[in-house]
C-alpha atoms as a PDB file:
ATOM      1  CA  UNK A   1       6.478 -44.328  -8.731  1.00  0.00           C
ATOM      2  CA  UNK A   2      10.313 -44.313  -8.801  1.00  0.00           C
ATOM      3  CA  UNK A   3      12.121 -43.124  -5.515  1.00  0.00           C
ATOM      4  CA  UNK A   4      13.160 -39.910  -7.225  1.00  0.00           C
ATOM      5  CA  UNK A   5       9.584 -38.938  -7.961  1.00  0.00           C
ATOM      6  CA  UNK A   6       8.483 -39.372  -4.842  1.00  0.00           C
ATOM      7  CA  UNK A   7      12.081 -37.135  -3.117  1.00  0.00           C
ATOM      8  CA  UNK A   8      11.001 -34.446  -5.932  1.00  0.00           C
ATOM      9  CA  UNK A   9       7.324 -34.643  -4.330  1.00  0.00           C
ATOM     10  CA  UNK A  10       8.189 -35.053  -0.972  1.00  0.00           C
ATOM     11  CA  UNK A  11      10.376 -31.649  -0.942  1.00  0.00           C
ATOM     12  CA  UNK A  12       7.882 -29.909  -2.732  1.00  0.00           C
ATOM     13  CA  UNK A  13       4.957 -29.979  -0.220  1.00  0.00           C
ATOM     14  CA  UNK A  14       7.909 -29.240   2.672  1.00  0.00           C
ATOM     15  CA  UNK A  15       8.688 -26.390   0.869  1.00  0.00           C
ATOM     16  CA  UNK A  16       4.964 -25.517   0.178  1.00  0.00           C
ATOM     17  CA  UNK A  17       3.734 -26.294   4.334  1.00  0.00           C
ATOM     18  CA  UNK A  18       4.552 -23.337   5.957  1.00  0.00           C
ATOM     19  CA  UNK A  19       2.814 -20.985   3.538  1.00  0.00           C
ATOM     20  CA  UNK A  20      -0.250 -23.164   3.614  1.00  0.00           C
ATOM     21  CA  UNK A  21      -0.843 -21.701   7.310  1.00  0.00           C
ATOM     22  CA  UNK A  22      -2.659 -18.610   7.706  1.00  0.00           C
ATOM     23  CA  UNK A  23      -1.476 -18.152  11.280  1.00  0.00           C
ATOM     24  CA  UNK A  24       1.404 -15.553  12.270  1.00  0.00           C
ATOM     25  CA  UNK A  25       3.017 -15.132  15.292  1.00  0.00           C
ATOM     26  CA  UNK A  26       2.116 -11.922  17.667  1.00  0.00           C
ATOM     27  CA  UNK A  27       4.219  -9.603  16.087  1.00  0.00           C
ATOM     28  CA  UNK A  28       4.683 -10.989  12.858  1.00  0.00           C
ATOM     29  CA  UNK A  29       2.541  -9.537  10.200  1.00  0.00           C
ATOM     30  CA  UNK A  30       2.109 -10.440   6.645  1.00  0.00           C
ATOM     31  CA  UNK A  31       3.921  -7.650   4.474  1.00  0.00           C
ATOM     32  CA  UNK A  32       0.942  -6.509   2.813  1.00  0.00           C
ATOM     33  CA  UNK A  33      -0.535  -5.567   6.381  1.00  0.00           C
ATOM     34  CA  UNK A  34       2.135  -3.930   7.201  1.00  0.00           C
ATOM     35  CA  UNK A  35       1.851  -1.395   4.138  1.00  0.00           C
ATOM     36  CA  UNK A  36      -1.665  -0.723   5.596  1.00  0.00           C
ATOM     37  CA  UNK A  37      -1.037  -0.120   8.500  1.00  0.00           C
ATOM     38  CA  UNK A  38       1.701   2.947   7.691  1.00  0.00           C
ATOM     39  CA  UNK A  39       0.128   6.740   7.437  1.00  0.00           C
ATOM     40  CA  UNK A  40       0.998   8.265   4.018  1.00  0.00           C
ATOM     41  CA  UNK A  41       2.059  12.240   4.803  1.00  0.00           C
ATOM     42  CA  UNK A  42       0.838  14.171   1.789  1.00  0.00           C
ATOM     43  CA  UNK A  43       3.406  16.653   2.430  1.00  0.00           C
ATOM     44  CA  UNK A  44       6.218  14.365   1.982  1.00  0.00           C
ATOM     45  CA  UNK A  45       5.583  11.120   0.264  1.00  0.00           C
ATOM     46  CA  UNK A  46       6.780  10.684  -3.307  1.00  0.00           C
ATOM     47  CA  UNK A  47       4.550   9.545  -6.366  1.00  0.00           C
ATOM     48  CA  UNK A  48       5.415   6.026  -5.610  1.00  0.00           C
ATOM     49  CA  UNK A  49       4.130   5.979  -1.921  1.00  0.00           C
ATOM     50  CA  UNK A  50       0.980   8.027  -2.900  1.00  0.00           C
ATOM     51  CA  UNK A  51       0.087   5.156  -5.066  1.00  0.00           C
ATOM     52  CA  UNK A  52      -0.377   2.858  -2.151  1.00  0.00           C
ATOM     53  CA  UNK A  53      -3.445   4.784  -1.744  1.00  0.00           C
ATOM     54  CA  UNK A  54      -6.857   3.318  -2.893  1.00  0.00           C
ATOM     55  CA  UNK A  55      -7.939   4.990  -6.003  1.00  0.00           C
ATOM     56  CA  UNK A  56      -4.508   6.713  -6.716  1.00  0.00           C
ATOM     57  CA  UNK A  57      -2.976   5.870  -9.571  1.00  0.00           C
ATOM     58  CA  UNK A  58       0.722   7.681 -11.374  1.00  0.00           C
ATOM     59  CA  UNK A  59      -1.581  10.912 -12.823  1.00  0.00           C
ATOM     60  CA  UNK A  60      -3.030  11.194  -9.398  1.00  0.00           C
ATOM     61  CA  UNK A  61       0.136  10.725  -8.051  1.00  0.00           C
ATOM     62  CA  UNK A  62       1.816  13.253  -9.908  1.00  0.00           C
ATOM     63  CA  UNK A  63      -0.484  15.702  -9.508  1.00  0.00           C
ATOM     64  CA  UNK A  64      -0.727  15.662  -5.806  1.00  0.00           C
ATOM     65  CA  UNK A  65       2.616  16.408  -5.753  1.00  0.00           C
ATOM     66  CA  UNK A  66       3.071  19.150  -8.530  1.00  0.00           C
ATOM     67  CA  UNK A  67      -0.107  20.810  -6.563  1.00  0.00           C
ATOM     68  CA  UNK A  68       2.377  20.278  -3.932  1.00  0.00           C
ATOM     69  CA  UNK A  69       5.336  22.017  -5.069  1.00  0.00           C
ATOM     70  CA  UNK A  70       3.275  24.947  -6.900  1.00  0.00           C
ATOM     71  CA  UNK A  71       1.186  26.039  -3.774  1.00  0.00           C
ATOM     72  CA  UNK A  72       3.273  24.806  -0.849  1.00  0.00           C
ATOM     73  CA  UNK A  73       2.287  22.088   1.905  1.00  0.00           C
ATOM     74  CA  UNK A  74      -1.645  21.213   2.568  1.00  0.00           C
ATOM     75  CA  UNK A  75      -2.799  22.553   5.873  1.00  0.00           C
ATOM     76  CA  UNK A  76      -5.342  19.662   6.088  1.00  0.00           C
ATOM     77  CA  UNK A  77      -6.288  16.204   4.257  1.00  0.00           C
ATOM     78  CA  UNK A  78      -9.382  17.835   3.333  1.00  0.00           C
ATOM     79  CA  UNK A  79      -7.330  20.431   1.145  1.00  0.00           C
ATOM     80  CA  UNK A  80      -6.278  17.828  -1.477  1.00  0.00           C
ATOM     81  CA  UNK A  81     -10.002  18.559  -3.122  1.00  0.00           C
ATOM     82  CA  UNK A  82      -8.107  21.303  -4.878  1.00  0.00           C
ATOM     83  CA  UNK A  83      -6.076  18.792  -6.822  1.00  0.00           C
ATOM     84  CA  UNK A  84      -7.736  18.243 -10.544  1.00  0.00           C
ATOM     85  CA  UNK A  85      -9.145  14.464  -9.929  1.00  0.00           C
ATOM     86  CA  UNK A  86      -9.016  14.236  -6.259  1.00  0.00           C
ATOM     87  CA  UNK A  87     -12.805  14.282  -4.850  1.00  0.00           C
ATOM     88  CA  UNK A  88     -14.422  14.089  -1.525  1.00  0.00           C
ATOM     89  CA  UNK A  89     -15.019  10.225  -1.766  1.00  0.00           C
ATOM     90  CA  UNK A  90     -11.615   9.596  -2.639  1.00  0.00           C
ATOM     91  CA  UNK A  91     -10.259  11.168   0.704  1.00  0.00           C
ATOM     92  CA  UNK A  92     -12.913   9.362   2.092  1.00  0.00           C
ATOM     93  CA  UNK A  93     -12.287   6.356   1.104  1.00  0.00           C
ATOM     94  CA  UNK A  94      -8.385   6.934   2.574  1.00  0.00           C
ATOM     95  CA  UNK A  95      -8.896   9.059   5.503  1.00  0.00           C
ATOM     96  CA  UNK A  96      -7.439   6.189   7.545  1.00  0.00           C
ATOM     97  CA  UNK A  97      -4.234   6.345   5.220  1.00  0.00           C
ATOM     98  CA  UNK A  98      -3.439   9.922   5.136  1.00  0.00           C
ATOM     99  CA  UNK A  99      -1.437  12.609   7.302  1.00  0.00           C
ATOM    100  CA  UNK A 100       0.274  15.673   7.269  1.00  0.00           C
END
């Protein structure tokens, strides 16, 4: 193998090594953790953040907030029945990820 193979190799798996641990530090979280960790406030949050929600797609989305801005702010999590296409296992299954 010629010396500039073997460079080209050598810098690849440096590169690659610290992404091949699955360790983080104590306050260091991956980013995708990080997104599940933060509450979604169905009051507030835009179509784009009420996608991060399982099950909740741009229609969903969309509707949530149009319910939203034709009835006024939901008084509880449970309220968000009333939107067409949001059921009880759907809150369910993101009662962890959603606030007022």
């Amino acid at each position: 193998m010629s010396s500039m193979i073997k460079c080209s190799l050598l810098t690849a798996v440096l590169l690659l090594v610290p992404f091949a641990s699955n360790s983080f530090a104590k306050d260091e979280l991956p980013q995708a953790s990080v997104q599940q960790l933060q509450k979604v406030n169905i009051n507030t949050a835009s179509v784009d953040e009420l996608q991060l929600l399982k099950g909740i797609g741009a229609a969903k989305a969309k509707a949530i907030v149009d319910y939203r801005e034709s009835n006024g702010k939901f008084e509880s999590v449970e309220q968000l029945e009333q939107v067409k296409g949001i059921g009880k296992k759907l809150i369910e299954n993101n009662a962890d990820a959603l606030t007022l």
